[in-house]
PDB file of N, CA and C in Angstrom:
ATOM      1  N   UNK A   1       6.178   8.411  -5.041  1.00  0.00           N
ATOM      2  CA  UNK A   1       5.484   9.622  -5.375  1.00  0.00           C
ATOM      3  C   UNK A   1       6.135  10.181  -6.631  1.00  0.00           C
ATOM      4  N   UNK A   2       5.131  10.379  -7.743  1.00  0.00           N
ATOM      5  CA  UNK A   2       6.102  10.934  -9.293  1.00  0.00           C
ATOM      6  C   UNK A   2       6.114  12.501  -8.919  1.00  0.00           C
ATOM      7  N   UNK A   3       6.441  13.175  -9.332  1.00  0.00           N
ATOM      8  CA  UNK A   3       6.250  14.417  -9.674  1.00  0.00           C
ATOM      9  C   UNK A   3       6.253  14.939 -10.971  1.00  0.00           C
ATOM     10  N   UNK A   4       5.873  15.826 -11.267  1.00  0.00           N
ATOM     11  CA  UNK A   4       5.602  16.088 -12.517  1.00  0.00           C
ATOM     12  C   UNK A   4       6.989  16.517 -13.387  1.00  0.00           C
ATOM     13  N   UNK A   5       6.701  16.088 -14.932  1.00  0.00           N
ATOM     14  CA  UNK A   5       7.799  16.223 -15.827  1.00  0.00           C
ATOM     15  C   UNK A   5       7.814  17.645 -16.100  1.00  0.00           C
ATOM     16  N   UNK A   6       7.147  18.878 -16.289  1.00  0.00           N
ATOM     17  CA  UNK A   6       7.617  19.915 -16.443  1.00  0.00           C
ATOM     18  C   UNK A   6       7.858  20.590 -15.251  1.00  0.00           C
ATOM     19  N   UNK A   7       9.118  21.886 -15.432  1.00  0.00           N
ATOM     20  CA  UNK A   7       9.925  22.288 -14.477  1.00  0.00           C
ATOM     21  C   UNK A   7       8.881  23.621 -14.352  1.00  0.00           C
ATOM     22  N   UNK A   8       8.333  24.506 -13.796  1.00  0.00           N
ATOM     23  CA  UNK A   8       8.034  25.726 -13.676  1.00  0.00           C
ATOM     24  C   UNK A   8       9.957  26.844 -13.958  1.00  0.00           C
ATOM     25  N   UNK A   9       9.459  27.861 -14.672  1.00  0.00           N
ATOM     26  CA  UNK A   9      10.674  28.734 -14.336  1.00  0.00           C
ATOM     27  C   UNK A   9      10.988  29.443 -13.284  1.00  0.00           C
ATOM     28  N   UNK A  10      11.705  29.454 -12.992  1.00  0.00           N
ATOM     29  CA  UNK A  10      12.438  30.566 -11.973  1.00  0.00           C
ATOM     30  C   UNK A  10      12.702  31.836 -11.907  1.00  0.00           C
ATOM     31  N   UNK A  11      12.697  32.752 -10.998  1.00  0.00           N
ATOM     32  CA  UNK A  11      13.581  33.899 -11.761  1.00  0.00           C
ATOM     33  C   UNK A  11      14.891  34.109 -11.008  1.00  0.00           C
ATOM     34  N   UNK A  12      15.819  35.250 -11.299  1.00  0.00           N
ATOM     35  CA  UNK A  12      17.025  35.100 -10.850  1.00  0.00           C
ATOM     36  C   UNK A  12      16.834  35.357  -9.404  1.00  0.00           C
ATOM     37  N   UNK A  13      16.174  36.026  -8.866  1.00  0.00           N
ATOM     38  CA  UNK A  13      15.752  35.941  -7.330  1.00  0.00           C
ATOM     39  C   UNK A  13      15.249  34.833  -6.916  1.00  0.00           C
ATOM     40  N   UNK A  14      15.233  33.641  -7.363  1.00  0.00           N
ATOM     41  CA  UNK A  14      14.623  32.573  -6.044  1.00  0.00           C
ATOM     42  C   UNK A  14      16.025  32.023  -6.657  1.00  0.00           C
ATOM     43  N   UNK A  15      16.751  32.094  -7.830  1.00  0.00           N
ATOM     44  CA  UNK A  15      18.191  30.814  -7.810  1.00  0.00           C
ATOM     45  C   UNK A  15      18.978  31.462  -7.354  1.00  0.00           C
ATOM     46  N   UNK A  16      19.309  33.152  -6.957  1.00  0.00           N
ATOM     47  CA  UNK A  16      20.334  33.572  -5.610  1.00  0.00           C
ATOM     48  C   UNK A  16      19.412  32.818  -4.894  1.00  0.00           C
ATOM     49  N   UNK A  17      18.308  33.053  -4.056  1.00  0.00           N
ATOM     50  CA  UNK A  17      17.950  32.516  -2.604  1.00  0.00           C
ATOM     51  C   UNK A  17      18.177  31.236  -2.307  1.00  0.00           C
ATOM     52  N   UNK A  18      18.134  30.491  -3.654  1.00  0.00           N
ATOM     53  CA  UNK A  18      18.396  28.855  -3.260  1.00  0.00           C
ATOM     54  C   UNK A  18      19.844  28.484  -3.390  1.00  0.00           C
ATOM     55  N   UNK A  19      20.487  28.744  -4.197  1.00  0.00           N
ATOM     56  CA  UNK A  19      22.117  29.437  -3.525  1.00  0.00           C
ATOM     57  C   UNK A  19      22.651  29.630  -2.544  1.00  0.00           C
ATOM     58  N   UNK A  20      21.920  30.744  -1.577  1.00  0.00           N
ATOM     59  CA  UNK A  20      22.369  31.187  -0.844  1.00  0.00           C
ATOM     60  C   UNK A  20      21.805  30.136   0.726  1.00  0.00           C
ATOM     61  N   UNK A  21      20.883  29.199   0.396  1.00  0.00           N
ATOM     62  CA  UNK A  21      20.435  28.296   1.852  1.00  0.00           C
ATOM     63  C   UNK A  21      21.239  27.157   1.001  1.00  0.00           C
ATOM     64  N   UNK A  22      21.248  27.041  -0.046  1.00  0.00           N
ATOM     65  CA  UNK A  22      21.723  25.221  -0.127  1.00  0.00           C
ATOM     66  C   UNK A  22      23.561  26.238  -0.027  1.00  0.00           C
ATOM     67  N   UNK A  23      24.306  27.080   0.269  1.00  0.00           N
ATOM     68  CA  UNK A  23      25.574  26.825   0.567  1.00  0.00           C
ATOM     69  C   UNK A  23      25.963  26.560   1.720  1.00  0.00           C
ATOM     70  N   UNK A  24      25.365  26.920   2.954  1.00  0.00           N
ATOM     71  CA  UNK A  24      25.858  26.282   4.340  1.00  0.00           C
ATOM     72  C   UNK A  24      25.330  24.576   4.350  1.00  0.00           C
ATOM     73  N   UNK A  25      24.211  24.453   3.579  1.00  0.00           N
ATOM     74  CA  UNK A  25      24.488  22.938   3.353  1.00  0.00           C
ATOM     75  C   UNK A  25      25.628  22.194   2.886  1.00  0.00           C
ATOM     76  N   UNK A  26      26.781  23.136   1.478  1.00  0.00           N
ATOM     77  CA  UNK A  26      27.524  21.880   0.987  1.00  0.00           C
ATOM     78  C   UNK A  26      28.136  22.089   1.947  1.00  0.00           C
ATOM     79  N   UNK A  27      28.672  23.368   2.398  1.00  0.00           N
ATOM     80  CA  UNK A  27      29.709  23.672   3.152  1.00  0.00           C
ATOM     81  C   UNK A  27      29.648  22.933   4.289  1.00  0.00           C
ATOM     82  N   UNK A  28      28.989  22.210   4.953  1.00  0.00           N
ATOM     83  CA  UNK A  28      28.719  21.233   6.002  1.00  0.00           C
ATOM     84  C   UNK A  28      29.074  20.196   5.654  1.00  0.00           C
ATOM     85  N   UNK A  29      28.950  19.594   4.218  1.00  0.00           N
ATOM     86  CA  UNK A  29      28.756  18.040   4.197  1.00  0.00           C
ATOM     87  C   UNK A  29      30.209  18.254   3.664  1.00  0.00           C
ATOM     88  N   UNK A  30      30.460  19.058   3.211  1.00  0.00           N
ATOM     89  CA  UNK A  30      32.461  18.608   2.709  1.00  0.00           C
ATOM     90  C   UNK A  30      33.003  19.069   3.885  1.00  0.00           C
ATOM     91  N   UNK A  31      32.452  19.899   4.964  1.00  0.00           N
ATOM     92  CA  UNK A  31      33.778  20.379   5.732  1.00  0.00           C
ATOM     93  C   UNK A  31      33.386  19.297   7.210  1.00  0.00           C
ATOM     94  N   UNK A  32      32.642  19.585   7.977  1.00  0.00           N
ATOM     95  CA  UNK A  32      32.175  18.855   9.242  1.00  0.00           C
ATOM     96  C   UNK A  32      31.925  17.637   9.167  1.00  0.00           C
ATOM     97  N   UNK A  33      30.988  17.204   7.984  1.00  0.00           N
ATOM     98  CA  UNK A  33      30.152  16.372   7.808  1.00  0.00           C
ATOM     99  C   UNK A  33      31.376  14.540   7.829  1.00  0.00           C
ATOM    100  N   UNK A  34      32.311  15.456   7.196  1.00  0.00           N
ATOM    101  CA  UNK A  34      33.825  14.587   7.143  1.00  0.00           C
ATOM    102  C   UNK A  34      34.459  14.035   8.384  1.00  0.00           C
ATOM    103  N   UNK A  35      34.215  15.154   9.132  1.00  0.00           N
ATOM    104  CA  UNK A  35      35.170  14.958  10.369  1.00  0.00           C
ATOM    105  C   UNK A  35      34.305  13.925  11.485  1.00  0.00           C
ATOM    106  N   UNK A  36      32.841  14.274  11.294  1.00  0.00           N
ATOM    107  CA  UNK A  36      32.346  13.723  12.388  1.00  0.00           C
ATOM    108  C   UNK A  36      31.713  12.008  11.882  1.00  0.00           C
ATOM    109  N   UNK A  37      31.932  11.988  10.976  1.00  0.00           N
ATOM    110  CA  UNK A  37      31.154  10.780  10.213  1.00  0.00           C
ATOM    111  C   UNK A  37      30.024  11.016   9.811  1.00  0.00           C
ATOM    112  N   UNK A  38      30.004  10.146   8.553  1.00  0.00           N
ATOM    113  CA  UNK A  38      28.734  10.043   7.931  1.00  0.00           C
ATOM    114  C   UNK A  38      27.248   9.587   8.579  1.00  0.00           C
ATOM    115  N   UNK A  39      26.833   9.192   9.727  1.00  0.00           N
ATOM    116  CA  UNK A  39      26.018   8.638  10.504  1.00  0.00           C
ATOM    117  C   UNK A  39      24.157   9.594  10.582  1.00  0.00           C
ATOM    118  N   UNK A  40      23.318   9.013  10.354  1.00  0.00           N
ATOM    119  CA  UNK A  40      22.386  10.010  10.057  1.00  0.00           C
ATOM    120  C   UNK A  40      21.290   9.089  10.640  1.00  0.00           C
ATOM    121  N   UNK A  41      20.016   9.070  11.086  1.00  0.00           N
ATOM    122  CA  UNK A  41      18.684   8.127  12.016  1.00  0.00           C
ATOM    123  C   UNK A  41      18.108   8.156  10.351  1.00  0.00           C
ATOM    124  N   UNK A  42      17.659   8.948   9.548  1.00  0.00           N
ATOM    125  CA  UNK A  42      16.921   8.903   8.402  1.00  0.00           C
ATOM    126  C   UNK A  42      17.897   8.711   7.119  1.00  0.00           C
ATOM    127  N   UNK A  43      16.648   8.182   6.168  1.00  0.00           N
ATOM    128  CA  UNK A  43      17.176   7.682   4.807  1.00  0.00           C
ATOM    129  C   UNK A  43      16.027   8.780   4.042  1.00  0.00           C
ATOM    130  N   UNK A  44      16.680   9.759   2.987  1.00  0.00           N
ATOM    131  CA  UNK A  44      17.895   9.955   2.752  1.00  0.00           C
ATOM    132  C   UNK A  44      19.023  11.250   4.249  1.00  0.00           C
ATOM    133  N   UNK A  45      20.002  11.120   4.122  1.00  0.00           N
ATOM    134  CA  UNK A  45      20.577  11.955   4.855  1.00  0.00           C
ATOM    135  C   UNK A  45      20.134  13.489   5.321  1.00  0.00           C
ATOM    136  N   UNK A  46      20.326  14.028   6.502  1.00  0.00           N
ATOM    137  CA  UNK A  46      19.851  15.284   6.703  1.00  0.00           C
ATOM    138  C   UNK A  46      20.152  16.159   5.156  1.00  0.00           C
ATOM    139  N   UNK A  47      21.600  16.327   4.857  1.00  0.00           N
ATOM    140  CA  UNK A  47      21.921  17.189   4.110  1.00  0.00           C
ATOM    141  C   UNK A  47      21.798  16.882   2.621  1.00  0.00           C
ATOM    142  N   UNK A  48      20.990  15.614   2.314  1.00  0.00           N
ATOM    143  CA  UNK A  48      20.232  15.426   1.287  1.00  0.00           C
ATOM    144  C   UNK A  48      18.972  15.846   1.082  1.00  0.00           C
ATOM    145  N   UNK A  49      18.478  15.605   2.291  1.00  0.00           N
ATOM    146  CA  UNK A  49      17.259  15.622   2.268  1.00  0.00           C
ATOM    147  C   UNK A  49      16.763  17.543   2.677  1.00  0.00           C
ATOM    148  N   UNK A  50      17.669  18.346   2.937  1.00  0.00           N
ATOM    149  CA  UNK A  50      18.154  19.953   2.634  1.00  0.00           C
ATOM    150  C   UNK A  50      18.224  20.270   1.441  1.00  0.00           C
ATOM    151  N   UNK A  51      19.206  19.631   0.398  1.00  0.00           N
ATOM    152  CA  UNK A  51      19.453  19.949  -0.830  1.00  0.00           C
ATOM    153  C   UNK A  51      18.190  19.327  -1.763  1.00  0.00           C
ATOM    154  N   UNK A  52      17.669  18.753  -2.046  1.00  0.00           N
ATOM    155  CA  UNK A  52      16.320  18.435  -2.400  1.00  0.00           C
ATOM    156  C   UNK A  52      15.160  19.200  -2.059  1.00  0.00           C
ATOM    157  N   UNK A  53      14.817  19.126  -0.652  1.00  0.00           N
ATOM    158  CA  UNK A  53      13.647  20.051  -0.297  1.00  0.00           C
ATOM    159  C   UNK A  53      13.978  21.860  -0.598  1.00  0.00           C
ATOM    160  N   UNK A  54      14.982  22.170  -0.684  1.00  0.00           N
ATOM    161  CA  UNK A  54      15.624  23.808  -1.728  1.00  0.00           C
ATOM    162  C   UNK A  54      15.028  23.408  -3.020  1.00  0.00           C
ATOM    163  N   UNK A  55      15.396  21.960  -3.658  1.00  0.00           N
ATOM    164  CA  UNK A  55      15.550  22.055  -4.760  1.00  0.00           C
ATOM    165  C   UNK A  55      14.078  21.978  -5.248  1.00  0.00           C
ATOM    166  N   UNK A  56      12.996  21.313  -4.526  1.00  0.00           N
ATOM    167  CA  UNK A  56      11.804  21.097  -4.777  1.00  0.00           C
ATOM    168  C   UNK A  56      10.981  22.186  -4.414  1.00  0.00           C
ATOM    169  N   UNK A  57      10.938  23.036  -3.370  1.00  0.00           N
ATOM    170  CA  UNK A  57      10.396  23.242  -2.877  1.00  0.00           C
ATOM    171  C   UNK A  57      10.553  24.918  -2.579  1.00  0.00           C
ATOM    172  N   UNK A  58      11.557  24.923  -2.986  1.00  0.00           N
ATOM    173  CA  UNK A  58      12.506  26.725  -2.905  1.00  0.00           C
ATOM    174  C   UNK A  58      13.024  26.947  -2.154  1.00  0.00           C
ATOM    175  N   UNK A  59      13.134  28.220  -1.924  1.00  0.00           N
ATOM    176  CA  UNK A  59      14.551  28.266  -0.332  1.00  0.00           C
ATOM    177  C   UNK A  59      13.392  28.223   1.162  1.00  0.00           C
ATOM    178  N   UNK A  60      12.612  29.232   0.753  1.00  0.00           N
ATOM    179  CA  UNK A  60      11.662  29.333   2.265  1.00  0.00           C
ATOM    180  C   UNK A  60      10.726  28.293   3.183  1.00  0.00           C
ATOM    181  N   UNK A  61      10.162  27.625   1.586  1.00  0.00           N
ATOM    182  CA  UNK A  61       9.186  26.111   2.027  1.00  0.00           C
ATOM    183  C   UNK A  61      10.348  25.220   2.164  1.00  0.00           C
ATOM    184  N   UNK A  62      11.656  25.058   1.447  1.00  0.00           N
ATOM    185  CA  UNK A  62      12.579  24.136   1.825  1.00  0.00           C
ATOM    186  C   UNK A  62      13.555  24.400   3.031  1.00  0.00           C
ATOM    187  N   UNK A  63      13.604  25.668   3.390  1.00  0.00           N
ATOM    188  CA  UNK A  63      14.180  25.789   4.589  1.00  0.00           C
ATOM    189  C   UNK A  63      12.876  25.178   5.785  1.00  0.00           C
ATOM    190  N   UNK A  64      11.998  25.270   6.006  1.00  0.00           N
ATOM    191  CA  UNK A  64      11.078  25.115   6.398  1.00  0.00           C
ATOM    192  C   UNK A  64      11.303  23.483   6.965  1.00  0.00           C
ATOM    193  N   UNK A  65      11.252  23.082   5.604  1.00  0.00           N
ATOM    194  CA  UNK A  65      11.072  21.661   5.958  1.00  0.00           C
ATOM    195  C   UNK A  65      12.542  21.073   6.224  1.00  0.00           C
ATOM    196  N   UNK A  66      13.242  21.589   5.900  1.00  0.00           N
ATOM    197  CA  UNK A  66      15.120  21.432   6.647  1.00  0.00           C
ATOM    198  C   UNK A  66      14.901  21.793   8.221  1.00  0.00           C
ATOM    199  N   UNK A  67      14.553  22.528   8.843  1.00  0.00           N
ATOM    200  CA  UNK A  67      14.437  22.853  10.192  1.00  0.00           C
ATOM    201  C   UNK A  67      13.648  21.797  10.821  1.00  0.00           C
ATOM    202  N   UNK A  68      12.480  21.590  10.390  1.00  0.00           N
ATOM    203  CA  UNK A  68      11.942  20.736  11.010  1.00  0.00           C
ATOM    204  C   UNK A  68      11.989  19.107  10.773  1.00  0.00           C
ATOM    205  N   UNK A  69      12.984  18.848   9.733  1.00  0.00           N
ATOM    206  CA  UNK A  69      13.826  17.499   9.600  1.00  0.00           C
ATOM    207  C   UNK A  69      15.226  17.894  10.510  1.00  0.00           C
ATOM    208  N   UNK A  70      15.918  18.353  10.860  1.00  0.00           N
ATOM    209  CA  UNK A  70      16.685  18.650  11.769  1.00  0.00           C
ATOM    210  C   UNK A  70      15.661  18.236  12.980  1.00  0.00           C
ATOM    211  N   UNK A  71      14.854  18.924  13.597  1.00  0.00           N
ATOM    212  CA  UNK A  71      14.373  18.888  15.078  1.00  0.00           C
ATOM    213  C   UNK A  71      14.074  16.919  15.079  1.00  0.00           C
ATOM    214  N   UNK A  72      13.246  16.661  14.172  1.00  0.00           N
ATOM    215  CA  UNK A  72      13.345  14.988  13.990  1.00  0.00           C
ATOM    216  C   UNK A  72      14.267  14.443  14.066  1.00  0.00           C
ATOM    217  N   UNK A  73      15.715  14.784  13.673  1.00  0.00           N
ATOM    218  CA  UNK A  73      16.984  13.488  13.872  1.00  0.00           C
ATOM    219  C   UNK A  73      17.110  13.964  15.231  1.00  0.00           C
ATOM    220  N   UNK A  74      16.790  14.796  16.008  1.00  0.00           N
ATOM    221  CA  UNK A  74      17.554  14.768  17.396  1.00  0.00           C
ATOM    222  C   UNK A  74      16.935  13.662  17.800  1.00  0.00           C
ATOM    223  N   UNK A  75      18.027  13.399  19.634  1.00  0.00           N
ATOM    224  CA  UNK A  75      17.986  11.449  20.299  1.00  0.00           C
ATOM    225  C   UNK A  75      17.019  11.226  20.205  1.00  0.00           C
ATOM    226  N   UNK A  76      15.663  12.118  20.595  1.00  0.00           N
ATOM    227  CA  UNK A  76      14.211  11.621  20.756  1.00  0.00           C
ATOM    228  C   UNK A  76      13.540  11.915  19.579  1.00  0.00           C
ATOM    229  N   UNK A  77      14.432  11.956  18.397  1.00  0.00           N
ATOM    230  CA  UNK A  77      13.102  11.900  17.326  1.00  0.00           C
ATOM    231  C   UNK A  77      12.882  10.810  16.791  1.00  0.00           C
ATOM    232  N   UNK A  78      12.820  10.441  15.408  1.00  0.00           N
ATOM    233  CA  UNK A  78      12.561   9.649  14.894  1.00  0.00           C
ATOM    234  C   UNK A  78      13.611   9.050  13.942  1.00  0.00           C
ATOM    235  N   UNK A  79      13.276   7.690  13.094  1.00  0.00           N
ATOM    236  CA  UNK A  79      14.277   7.251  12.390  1.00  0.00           C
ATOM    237  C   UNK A  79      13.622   6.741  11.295  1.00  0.00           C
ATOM    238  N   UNK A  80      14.103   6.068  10.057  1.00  0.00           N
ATOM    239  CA  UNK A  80      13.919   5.485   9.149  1.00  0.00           C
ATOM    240  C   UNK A  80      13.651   6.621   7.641  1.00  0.00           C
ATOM    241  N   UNK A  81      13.135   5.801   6.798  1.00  0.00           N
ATOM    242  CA  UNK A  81      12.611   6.323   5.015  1.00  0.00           C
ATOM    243  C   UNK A  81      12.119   7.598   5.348  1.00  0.00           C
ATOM    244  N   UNK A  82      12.158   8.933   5.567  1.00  0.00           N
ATOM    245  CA  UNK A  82      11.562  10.132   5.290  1.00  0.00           C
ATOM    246  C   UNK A  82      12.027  11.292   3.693  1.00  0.00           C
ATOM    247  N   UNK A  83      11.258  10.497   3.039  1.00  0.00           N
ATOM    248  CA  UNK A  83      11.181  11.225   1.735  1.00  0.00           C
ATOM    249  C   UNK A  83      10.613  12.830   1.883  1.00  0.00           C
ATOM    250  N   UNK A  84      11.159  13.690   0.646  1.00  0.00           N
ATOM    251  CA  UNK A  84      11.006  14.996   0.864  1.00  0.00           C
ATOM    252  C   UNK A  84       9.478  15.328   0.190  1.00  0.00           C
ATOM    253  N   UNK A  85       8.672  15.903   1.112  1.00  0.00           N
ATOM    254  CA  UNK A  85       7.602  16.464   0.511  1.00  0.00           C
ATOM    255  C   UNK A  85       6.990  16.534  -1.057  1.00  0.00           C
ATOM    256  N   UNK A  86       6.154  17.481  -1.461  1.00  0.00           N
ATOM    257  CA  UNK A  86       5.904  18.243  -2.634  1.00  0.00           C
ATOM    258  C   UNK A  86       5.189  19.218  -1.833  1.00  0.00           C
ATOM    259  N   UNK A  87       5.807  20.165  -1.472  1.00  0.00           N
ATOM    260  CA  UNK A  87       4.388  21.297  -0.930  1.00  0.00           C
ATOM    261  C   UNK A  87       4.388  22.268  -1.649  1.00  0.00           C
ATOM    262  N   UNK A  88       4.846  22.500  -2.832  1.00  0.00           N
ATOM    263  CA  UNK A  88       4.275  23.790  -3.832  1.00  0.00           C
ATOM    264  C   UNK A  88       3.245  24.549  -3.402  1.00  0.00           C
ATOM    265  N   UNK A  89       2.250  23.251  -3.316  1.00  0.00           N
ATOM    266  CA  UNK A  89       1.113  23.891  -3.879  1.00  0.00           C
ATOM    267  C   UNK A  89       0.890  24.168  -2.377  1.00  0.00           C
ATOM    268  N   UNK A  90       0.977  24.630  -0.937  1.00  0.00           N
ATOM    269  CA  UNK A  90       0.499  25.010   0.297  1.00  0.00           C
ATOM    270  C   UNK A  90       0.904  26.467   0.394  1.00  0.00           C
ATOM    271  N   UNK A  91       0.434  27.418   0.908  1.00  0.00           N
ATOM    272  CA  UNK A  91       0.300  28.686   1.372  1.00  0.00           C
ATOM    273  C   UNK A  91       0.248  29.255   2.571  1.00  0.00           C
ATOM    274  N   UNK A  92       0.777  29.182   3.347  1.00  0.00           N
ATOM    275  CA  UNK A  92       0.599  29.597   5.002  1.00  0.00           C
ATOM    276  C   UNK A  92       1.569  30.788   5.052  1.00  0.00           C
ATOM    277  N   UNK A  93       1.462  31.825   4.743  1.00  0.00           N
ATOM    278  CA  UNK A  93       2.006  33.324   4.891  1.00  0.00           C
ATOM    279  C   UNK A  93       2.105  33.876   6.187  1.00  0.00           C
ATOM    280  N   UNK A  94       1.622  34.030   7.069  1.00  0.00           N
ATOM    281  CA  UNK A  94       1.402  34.201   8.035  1.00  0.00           C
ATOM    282  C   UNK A  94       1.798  32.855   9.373  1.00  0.00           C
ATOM    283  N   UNK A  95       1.431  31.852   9.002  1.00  0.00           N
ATOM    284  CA  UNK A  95       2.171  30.738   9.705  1.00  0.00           C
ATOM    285  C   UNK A  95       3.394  30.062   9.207  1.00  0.00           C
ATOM    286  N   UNK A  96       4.747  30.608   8.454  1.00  0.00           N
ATOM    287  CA  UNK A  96       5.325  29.769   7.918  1.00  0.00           C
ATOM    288  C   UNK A  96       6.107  28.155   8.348  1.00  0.00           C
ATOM    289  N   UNK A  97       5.967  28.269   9.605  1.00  0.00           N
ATOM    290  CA  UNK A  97       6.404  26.980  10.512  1.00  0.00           C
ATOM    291  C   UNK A  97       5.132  25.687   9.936  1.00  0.00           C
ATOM    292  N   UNK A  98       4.496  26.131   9.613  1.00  0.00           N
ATOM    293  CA  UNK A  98       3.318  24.986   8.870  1.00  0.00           C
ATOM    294  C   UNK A  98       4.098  24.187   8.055  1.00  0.00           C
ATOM    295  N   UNK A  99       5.092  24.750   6.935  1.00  0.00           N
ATOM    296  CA  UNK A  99       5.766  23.986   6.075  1.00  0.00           C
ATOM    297  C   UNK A  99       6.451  22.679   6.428  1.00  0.00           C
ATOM    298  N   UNK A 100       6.715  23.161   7.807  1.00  0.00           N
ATOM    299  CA  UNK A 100       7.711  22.209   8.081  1.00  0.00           C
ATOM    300  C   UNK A 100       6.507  20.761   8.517  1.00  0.00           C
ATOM    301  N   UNK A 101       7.322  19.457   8.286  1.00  0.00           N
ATOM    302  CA  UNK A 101       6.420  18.311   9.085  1.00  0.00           C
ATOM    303  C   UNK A 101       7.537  17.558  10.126  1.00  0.00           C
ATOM    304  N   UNK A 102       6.929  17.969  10.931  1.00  0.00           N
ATOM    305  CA  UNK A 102       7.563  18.305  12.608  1.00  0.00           C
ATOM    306  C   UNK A 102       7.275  16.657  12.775  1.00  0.00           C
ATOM    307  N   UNK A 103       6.999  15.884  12.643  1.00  0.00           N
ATOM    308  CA  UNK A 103       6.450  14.780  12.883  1.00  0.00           C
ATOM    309  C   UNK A 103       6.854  13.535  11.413  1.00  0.00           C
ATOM    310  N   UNK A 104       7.201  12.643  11.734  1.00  0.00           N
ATOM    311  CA  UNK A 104       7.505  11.321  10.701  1.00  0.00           C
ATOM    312  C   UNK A 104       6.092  10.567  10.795  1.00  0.00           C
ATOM    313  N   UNK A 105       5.206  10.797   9.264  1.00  0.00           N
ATOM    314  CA  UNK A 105       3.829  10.138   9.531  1.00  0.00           C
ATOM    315  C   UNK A 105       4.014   9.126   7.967  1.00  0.00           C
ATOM    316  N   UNK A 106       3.182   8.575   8.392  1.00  0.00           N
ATOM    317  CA  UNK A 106       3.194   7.337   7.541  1.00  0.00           C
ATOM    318  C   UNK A 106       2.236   7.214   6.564  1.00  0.00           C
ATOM    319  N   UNK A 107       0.483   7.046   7.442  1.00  0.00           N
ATOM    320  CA  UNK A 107      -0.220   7.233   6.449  1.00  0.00           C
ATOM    321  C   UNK A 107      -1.281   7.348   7.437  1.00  0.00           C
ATOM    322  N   UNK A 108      -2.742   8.240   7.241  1.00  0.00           N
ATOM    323  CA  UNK A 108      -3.451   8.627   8.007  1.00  0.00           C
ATOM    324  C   UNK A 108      -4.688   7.111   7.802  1.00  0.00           C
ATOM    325  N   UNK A 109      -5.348   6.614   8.637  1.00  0.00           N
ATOM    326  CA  UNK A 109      -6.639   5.998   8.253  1.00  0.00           C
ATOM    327  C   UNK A 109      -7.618   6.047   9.026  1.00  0.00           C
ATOM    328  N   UNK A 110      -8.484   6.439   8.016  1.00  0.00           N
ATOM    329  CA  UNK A 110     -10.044   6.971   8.959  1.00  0.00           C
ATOM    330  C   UNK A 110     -10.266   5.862  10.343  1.00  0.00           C
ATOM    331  N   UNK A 111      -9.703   4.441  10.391  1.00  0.00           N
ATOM    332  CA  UNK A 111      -9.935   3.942  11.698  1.00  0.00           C
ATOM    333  C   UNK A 111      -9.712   4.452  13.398  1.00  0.00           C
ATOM    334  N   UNK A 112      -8.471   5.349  12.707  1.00  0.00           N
ATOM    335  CA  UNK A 112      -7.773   6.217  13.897  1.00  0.00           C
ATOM    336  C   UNK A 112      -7.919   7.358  14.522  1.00  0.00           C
ATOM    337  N   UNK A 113      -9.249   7.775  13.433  1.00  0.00           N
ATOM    338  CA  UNK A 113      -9.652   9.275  13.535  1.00  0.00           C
ATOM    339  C   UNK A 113      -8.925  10.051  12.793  1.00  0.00           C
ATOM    340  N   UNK A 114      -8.026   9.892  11.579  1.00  0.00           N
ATOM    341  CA  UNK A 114      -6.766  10.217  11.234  1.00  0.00           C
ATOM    342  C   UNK A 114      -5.911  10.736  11.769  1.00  0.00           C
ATOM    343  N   UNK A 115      -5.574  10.373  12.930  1.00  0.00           N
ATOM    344  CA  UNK A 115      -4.350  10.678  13.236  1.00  0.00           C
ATOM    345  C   UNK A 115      -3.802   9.828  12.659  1.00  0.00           C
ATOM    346  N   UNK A 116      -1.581  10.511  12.732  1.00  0.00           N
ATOM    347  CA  UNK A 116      -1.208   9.916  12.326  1.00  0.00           C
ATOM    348  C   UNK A 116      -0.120   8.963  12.834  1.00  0.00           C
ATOM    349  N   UNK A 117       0.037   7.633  12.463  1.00  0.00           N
ATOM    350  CA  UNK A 117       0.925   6.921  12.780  1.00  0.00           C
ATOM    351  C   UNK A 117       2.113   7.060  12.548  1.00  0.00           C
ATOM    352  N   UNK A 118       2.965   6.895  13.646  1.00  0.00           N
ATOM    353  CA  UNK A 118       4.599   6.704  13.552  1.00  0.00           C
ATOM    354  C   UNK A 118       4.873   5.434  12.775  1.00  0.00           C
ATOM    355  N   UNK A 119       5.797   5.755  12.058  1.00  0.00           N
ATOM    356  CA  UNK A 119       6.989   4.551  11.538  1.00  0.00           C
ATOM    357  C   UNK A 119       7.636   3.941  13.060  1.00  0.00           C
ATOM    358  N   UNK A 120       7.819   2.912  12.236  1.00  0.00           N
ATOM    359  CA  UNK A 120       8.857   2.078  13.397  1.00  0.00           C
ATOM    360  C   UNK A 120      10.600   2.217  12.421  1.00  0.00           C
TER     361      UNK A 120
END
């Protein structure tokens, strides 16, 4: 998936907010993240795949989708390639738990009714 070559600007209120969610991220991966081992079910790592979705996505849609990549590595979730979104462009104000994709999907095809399929 490319994403596009120009950056939109920021203002100084969303780079405190993304600051302020991506620091209990580093602070995890240098302090805990050490002690307990590196071991993770998905590629890239939880706390990569945190610092990216902030970085793509801002603090609220990327917290979003950090919570609900967390609920996925638990025993009964899922495993393998889960690349980070692009959801810029989605709007759910009122539902913000939408952001998140609670589910590891692969690719929808009209044979299935689109639902979507799990990775193995």
């Amino acid at each position: 998936m490319s994403r596009p070559a120009t950056r939109q600007s920021t203002s100084i209120g969303q780079k405190i907010a993304r600051a302020v969610v991506t620091a209990p991220i580093l602070a995890y991966r240098y302090t805990f993240s050490g002690l307990v081992g590196g071991h993770c079910r998905h590629l890239p790592t939880c706390s990569d795949y945190a610092r990216e979705a902030v970085a793509v996505n801002g603090a609220w849609r990327g917290g979003w989708l950090t919570l609900a990549r967390l609920w996925r590595c638990s025993p009964w979730g899922t495993h393998g390639f889960d690349p980070v979104p692009d959801i810029r462009g989605e709007n759910h104000p009122f539902a913000p738990w939408r952001y998140g994709r609670w589910r590891l999907c692969s690719e929808r095809s009209p044979a299935d009714g689109g639902k979507a399929e799990r990775r193995a």
